[in-house]
ModelCIF file with pLDDT and N, C-alpha, C, O atoms, coordinates in Angstrom:
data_MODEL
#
_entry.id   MODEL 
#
_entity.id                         1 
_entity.type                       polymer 
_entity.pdbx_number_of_molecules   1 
#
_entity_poly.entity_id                      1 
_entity_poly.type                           'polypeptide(L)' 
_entity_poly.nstd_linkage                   no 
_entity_poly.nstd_monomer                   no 
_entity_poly.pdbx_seq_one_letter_code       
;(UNK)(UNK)(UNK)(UNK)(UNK)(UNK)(UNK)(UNK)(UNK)(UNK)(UNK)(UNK)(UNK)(UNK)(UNK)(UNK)
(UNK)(UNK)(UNK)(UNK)(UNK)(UNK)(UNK)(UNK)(UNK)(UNK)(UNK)(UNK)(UNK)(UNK)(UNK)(UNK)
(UNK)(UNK)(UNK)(UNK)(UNK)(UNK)(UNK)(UNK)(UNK)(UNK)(UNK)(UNK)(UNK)(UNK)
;
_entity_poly.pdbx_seq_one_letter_code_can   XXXXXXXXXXXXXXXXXXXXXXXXXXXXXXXXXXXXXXXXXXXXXX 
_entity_poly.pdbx_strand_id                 A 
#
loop_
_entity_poly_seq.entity_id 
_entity_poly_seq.num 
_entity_poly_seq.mon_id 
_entity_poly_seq.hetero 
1 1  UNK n 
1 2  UNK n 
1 3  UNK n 
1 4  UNK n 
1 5  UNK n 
1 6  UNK n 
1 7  UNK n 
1 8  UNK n 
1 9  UNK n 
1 10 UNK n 
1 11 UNK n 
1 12 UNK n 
1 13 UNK n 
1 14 UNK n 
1 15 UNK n 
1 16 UNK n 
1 17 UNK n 
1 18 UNK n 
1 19 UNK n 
1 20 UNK n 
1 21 UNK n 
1 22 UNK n 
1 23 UNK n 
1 24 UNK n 
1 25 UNK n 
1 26 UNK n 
1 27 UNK n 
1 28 UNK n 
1 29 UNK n 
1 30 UNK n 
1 31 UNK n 
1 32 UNK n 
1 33 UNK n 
1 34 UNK n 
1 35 UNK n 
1 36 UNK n 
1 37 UNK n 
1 38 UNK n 
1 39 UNK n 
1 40 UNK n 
1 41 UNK n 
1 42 UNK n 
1 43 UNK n 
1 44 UNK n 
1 45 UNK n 
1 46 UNK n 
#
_struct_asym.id          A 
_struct_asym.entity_id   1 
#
loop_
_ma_qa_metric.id 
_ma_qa_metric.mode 
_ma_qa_metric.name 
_ma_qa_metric.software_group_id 
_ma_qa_metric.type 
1 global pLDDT . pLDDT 
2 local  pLDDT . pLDDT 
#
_ma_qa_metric_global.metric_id      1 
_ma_qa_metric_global.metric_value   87.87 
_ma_qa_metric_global.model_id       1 
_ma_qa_metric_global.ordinal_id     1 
#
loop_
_ma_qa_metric_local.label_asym_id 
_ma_qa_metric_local.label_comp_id 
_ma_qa_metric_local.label_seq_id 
_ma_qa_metric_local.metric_id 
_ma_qa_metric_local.metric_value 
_ma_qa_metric_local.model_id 
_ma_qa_metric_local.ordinal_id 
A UNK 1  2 79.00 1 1  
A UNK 2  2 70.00 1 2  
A UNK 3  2 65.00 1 3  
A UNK 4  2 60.00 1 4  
A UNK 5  2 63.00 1 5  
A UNK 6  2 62.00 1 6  
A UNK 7  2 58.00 1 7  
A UNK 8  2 62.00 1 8  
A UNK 9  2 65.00 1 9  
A UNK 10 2 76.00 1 10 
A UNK 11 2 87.00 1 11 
A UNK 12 2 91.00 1 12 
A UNK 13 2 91.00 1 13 
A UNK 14 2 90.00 1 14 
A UNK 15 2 92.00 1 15 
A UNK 16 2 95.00 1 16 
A UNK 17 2 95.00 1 17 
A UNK 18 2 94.00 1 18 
A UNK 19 2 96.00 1 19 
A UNK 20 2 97.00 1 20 
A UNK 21 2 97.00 1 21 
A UNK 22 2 97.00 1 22 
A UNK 23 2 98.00 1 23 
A UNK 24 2 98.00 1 24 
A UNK 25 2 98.00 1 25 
A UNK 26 2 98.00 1 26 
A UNK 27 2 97.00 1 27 
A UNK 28 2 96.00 1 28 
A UNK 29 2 97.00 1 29 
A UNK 30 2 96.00 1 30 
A UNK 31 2 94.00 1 31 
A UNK 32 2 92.00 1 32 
A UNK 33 2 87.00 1 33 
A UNK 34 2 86.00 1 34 
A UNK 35 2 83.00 1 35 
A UNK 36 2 89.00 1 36 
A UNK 37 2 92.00 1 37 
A UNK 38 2 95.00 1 38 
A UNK 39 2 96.00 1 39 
A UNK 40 2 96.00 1 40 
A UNK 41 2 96.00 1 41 
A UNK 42 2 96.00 1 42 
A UNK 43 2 96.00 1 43 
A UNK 44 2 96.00 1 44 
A UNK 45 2 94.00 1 45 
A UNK 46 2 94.00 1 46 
#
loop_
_atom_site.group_PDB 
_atom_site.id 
_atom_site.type_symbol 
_atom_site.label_atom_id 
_atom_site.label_alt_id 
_atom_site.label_comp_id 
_atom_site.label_asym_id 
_atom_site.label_entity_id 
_atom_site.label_seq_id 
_atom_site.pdbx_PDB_ins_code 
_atom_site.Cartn_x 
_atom_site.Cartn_y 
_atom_site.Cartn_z 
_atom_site.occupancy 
_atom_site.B_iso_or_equiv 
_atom_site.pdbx_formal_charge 
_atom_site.auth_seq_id 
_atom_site.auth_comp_id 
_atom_site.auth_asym_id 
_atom_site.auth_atom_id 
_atom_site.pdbx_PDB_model_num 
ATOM 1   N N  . UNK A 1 1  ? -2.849  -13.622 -1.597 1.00 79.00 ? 1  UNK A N  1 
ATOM 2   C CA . UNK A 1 1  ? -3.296  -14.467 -2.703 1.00 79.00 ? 1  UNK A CA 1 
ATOM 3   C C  . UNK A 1 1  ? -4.617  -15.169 -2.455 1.00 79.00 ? 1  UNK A C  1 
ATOM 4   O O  . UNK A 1 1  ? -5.307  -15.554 -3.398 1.00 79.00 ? 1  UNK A O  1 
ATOM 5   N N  . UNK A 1 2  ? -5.005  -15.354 -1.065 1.00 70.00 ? 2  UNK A N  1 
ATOM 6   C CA . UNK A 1 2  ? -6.086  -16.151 -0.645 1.00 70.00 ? 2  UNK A CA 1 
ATOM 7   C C  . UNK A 1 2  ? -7.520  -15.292 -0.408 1.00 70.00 ? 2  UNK A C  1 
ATOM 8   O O  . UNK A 1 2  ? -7.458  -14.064 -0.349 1.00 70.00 ? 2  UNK A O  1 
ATOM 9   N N  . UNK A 1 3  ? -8.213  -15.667 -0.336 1.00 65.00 ? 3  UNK A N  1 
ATOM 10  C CA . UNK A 1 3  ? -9.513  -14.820 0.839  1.00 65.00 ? 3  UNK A CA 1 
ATOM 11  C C  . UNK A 1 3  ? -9.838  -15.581 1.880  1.00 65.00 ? 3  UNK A C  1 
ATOM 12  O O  . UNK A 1 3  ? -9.930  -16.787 1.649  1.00 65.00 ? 3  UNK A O  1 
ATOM 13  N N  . UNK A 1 4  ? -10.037 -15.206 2.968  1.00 60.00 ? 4  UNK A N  1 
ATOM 14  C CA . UNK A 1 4  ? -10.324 -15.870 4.063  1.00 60.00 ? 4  UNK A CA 1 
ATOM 15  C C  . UNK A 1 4  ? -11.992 -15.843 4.247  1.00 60.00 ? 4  UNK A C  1 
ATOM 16  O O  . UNK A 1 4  ? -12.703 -14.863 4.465  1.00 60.00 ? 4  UNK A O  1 
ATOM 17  N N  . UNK A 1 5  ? -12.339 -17.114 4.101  1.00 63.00 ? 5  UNK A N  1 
ATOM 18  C CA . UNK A 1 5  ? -13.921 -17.110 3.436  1.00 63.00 ? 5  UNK A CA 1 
ATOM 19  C C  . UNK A 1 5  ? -14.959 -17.077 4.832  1.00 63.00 ? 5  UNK A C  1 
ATOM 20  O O  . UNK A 1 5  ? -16.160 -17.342 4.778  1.00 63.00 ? 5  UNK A O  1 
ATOM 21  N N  . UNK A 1 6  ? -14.272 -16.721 5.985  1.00 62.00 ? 6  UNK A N  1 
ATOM 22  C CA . UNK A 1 6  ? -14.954 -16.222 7.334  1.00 62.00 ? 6  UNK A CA 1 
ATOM 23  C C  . UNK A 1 6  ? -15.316 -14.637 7.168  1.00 62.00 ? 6  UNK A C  1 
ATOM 24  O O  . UNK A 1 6  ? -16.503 -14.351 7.324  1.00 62.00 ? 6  UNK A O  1 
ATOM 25  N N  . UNK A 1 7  ? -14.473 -13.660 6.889  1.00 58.00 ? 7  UNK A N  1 
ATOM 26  C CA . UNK A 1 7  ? -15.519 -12.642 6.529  1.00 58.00 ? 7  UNK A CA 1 
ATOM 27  C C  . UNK A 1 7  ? -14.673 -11.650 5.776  1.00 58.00 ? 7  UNK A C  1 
ATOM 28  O O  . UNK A 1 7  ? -13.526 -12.073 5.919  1.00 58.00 ? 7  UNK A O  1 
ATOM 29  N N  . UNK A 1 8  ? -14.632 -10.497 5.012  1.00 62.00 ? 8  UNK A N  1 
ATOM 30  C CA . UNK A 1 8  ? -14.467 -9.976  4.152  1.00 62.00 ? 8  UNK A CA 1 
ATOM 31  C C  . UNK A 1 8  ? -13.002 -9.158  4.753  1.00 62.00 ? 8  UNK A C  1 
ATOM 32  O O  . UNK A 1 8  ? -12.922 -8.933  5.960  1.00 62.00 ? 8  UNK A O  1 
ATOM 33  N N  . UNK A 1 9  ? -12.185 -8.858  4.072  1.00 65.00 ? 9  UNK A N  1 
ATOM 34  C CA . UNK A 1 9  ? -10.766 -8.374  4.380  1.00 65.00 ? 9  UNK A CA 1 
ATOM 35  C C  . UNK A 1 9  ? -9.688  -9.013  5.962  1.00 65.00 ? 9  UNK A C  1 
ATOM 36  O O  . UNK A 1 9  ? -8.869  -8.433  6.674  1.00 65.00 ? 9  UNK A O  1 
ATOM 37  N N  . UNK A 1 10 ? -10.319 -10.641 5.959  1.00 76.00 ? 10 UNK A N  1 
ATOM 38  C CA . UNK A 1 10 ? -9.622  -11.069 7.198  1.00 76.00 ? 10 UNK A CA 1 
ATOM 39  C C  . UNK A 1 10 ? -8.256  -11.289 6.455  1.00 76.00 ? 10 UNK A C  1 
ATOM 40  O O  . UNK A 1 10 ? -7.233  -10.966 7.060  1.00 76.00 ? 10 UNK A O  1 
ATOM 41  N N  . UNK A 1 11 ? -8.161  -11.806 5.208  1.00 87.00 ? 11 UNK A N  1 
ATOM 42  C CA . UNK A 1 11 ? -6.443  -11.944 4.955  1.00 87.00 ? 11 UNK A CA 1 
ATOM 43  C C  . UNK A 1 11 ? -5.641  -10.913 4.571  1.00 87.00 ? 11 UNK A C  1 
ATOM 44  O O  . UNK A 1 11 ? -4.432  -11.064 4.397  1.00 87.00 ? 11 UNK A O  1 
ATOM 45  N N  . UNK A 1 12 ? -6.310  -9.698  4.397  1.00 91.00 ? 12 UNK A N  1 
ATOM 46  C CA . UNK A 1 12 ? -5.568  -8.698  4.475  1.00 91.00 ? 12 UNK A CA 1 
ATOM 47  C C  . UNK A 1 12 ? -5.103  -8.085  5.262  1.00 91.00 ? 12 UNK A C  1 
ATOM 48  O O  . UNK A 1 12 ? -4.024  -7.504  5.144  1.00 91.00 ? 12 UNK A O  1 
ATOM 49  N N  . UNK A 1 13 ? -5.986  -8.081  6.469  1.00 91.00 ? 13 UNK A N  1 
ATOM 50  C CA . UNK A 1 13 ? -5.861  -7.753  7.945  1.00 91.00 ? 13 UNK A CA 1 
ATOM 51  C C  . UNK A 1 13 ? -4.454  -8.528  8.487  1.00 91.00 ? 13 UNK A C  1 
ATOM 52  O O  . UNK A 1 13 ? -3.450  -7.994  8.958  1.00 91.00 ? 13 UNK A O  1 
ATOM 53  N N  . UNK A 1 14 ? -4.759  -10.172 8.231  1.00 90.00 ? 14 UNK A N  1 
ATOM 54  C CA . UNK A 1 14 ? -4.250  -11.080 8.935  1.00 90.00 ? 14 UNK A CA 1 
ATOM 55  C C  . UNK A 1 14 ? -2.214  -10.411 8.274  1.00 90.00 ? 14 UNK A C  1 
ATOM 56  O O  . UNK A 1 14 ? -1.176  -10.284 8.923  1.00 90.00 ? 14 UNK A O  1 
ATOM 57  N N  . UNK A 1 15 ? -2.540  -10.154 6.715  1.00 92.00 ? 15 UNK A N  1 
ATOM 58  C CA . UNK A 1 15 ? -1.008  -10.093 6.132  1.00 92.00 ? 15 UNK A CA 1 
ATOM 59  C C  . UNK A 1 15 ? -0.647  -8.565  6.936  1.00 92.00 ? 15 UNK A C  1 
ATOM 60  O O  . UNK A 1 15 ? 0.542   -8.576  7.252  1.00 92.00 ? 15 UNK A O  1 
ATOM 61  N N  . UNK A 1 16 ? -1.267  -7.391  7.311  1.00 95.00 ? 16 UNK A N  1 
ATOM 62  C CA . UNK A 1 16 ? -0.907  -6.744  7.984  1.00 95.00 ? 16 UNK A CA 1 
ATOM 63  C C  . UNK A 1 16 ? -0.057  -6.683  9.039  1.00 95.00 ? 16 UNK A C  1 
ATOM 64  O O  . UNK A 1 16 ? 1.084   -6.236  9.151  1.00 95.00 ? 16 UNK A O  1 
ATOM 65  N N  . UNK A 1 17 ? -0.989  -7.338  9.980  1.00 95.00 ? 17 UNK A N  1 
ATOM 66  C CA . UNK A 1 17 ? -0.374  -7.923  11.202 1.00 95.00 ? 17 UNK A CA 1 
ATOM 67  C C  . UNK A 1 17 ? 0.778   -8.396  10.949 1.00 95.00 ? 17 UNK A C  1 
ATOM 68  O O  . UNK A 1 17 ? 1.692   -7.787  11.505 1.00 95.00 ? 17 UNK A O  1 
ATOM 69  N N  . UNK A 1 18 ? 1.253   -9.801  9.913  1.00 94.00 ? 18 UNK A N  1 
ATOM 70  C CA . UNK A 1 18 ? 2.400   -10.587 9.702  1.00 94.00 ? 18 UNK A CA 1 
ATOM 71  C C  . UNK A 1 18 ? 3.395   -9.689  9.473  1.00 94.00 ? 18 UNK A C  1 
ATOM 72  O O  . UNK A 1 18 ? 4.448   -9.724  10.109 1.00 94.00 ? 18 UNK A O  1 
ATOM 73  N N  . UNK A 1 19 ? 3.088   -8.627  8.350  1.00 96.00 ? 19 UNK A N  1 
ATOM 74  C CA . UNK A 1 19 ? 4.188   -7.445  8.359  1.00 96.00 ? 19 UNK A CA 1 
ATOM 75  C C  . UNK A 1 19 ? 4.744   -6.387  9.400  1.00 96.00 ? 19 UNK A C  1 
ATOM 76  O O  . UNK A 1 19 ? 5.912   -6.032  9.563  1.00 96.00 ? 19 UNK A O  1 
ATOM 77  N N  . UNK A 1 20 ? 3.825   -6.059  9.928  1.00 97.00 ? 20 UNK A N  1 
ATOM 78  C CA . UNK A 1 20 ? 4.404   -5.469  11.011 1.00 97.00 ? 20 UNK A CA 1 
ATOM 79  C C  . UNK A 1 20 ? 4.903   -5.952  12.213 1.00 97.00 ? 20 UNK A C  1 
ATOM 80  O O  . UNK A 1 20 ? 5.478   -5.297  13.082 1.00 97.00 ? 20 UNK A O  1 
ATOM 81  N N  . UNK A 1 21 ? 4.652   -7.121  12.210 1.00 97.00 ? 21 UNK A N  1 
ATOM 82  C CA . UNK A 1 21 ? 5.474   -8.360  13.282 1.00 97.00 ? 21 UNK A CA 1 
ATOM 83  C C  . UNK A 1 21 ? 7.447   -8.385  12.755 1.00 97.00 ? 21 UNK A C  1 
ATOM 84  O O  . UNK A 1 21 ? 8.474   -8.431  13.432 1.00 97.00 ? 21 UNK A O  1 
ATOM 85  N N  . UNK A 1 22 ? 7.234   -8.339  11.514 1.00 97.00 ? 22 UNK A N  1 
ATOM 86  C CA . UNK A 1 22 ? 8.518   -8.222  10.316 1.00 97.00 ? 22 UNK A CA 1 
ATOM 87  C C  . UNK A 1 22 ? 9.499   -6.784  10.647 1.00 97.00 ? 22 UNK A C  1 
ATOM 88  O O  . UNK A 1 22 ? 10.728  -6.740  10.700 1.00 97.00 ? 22 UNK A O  1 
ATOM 89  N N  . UNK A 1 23 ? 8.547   -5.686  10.838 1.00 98.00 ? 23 UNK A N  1 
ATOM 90  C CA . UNK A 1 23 ? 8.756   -4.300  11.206 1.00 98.00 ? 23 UNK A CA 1 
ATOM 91  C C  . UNK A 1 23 ? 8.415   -3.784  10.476 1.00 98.00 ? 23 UNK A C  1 
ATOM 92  O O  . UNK A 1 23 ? 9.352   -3.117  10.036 1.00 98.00 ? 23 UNK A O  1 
ATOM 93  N N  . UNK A 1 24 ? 7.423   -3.577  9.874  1.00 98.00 ? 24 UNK A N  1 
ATOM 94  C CA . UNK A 1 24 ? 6.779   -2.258  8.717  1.00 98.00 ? 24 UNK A CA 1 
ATOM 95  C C  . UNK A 1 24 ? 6.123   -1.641  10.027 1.00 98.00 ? 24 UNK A C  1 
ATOM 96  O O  . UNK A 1 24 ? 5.878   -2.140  11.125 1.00 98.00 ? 24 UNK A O  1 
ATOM 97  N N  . UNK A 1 25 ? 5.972   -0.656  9.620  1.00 98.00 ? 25 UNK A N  1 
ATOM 98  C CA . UNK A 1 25 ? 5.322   0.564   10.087 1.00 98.00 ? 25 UNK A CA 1 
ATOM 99  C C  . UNK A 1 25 ? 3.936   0.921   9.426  1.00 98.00 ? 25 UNK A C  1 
ATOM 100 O O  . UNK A 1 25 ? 3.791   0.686   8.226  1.00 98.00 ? 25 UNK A O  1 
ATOM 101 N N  . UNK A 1 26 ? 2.932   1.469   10.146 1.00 98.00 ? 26 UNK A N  1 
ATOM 102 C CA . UNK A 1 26 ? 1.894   1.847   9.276  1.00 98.00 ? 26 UNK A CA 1 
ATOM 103 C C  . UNK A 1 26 ? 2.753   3.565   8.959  1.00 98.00 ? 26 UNK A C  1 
ATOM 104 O O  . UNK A 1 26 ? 3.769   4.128   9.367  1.00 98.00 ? 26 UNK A O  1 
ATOM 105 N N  . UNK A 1 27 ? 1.819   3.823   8.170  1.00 97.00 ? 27 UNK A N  1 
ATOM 106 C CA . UNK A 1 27 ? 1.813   4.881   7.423  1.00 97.00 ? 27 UNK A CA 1 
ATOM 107 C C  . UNK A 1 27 ? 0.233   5.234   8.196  1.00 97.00 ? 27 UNK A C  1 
ATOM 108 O O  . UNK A 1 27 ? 0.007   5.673   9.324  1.00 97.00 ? 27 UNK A O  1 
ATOM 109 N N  . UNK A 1 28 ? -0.731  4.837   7.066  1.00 96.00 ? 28 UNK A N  1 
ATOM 110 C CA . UNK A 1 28 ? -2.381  5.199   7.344  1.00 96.00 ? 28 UNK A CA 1 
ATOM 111 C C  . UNK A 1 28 ? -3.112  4.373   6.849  1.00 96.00 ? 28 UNK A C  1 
ATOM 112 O O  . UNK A 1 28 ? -3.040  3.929   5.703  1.00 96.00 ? 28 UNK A O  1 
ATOM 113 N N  . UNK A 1 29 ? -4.070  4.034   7.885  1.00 97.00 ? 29 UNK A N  1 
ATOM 114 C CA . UNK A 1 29 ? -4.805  2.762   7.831  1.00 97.00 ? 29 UNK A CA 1 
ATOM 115 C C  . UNK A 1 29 ? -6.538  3.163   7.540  1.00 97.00 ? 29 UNK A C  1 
ATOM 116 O O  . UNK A 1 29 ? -7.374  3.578   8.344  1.00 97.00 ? 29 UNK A O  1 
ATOM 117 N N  . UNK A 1 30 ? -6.677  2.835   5.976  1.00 96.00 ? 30 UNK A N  1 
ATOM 118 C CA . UNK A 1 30 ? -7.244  3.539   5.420  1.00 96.00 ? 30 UNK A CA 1 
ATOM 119 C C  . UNK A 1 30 ? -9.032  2.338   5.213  1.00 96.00 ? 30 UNK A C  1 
ATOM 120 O O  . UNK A 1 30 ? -10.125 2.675   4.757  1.00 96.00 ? 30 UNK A O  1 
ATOM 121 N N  . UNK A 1 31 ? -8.518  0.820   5.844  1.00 94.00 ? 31 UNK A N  1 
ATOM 122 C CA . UNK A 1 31 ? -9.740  0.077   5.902  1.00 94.00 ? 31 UNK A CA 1 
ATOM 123 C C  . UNK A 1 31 ? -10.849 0.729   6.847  1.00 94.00 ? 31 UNK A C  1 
ATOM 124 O O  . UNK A 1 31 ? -10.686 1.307   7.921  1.00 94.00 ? 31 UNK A O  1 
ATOM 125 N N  . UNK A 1 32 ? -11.848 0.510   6.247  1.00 92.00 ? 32 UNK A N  1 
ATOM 126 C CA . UNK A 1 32 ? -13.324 0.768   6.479  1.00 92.00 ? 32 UNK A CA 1 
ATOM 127 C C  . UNK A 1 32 ? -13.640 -0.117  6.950  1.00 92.00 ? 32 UNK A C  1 
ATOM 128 O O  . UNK A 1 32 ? -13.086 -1.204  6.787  1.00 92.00 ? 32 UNK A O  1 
ATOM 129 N N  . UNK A 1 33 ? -15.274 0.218   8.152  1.00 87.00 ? 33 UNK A N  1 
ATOM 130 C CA . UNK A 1 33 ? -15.915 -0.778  8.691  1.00 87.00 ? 33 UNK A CA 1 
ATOM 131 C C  . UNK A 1 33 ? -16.522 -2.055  8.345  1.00 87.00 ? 33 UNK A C  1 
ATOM 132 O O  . UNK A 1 33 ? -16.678 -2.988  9.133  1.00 87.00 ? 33 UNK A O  1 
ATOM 133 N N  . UNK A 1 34 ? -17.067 -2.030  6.333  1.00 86.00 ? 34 UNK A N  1 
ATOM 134 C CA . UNK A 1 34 ? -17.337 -2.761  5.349  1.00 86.00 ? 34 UNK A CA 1 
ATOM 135 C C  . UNK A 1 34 ? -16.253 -3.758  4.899  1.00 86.00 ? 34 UNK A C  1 
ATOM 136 O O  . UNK A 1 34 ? -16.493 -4.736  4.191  1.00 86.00 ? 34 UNK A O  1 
ATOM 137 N N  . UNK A 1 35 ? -15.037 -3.421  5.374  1.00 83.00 ? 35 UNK A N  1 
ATOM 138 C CA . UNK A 1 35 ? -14.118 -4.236  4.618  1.00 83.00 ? 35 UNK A CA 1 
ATOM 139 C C  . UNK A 1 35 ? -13.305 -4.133  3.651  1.00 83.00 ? 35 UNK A C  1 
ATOM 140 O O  . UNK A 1 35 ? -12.434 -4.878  3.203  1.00 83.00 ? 35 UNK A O  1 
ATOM 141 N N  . UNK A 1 36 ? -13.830 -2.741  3.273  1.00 89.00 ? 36 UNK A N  1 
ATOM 142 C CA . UNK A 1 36 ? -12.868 -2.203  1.746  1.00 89.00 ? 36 UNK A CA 1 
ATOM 143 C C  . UNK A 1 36 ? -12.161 -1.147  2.305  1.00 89.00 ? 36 UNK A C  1 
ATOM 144 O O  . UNK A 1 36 ? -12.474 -0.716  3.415  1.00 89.00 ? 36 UNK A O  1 
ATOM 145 N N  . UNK A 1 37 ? -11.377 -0.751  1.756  1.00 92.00 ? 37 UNK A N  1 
ATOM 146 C CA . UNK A 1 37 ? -9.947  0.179   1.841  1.00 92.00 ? 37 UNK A CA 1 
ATOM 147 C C  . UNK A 1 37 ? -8.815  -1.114  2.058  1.00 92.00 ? 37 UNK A C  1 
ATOM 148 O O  . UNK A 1 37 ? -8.892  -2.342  2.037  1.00 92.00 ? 37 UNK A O  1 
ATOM 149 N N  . UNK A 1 38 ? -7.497  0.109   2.324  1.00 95.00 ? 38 UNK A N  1 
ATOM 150 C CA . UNK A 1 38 ? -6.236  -0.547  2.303  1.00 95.00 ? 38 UNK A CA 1 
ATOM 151 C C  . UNK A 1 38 ? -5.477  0.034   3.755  1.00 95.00 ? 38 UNK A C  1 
ATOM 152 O O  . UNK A 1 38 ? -5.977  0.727   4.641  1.00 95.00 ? 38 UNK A O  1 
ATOM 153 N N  . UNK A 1 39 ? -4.286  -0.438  3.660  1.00 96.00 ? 39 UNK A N  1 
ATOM 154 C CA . UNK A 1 39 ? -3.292  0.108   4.860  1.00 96.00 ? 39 UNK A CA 1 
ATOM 155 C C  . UNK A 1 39 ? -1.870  0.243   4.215  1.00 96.00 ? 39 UNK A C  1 
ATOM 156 O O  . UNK A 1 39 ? -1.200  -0.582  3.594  1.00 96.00 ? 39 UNK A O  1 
ATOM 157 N N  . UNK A 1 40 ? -1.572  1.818   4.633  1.00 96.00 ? 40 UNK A N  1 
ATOM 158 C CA . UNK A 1 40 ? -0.474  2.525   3.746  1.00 96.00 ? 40 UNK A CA 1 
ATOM 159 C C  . UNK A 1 40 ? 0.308   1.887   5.059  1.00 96.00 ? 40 UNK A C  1 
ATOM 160 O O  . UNK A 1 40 ? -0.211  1.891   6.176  1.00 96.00 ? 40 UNK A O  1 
ATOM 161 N N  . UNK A 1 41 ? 1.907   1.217   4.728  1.00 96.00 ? 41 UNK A N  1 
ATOM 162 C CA . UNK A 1 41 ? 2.808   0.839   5.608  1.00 96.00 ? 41 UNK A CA 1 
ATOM 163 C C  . UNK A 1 41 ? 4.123   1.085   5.021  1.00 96.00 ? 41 UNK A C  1 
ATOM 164 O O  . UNK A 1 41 ? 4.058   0.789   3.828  1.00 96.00 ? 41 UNK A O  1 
ATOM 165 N N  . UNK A 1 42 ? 5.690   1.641   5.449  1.00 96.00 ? 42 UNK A N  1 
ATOM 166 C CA . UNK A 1 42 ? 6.125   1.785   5.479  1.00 96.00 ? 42 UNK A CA 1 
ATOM 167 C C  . UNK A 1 42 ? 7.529   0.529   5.976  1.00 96.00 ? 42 UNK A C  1 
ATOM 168 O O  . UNK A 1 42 ? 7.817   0.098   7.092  1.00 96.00 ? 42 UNK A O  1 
ATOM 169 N N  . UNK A 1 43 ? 8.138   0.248   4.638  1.00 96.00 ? 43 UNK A N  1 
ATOM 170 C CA . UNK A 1 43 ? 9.431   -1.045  5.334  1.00 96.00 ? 43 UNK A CA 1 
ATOM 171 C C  . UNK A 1 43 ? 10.125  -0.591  6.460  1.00 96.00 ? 43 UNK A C  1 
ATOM 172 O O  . UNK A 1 43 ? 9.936   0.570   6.821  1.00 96.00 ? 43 UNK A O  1 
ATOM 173 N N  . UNK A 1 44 ? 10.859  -1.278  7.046  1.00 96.00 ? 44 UNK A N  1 
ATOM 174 C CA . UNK A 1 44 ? 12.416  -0.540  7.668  1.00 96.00 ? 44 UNK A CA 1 
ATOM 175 C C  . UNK A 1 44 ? 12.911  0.675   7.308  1.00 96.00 ? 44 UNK A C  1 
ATOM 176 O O  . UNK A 1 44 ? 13.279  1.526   8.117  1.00 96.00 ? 44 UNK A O  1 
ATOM 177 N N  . UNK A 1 45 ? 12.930  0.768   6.325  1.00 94.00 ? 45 UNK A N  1 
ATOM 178 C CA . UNK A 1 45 ? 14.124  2.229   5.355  1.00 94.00 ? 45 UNK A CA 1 
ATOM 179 C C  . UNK A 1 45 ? 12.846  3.027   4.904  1.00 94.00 ? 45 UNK A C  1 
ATOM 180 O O  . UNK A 1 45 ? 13.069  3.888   4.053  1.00 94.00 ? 45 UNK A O  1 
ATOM 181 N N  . UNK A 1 46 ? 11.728  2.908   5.269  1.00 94.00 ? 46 UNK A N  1 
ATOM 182 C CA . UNK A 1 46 ? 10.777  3.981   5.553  1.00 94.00 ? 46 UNK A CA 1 
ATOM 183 C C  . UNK A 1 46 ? 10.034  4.213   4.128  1.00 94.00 ? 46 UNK A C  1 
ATOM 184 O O  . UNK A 1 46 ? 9.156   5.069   4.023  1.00 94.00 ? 46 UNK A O  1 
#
C-alpha cells in the first residue's frame, strides 16, 4: 500500500521477503535492475 520513498521497488522487495519468511515460495523473480517487474510466488499449497 506504501512506497518506500528511499528508492524505487524497496516495499515490494521488503513485502517479498515478509512472505517468504511466512513460506511462499518464489515461482520467478521477474524484477529488473530499474525497479520495475514483479515476483511470481507460490503459497504453501503451491
Amino acid at each position: 500500500p506504501e512506497v518506500d520513498p528511499t528508492r524505487v521497488g524497496a516495499s515490494r522487495d521488503a513485502e517479498v521477503e515478509r512472505v517468504l519468511a511466512l513460506g511462499a515460495t518464489v515461482v520467478d523473480d521477474l524484477r529488473q535492475p530499474d525497479g520495475k517487474g514483479w515476483v511470481v510466488l507460490a503459497d504453501p499449497a503451491g
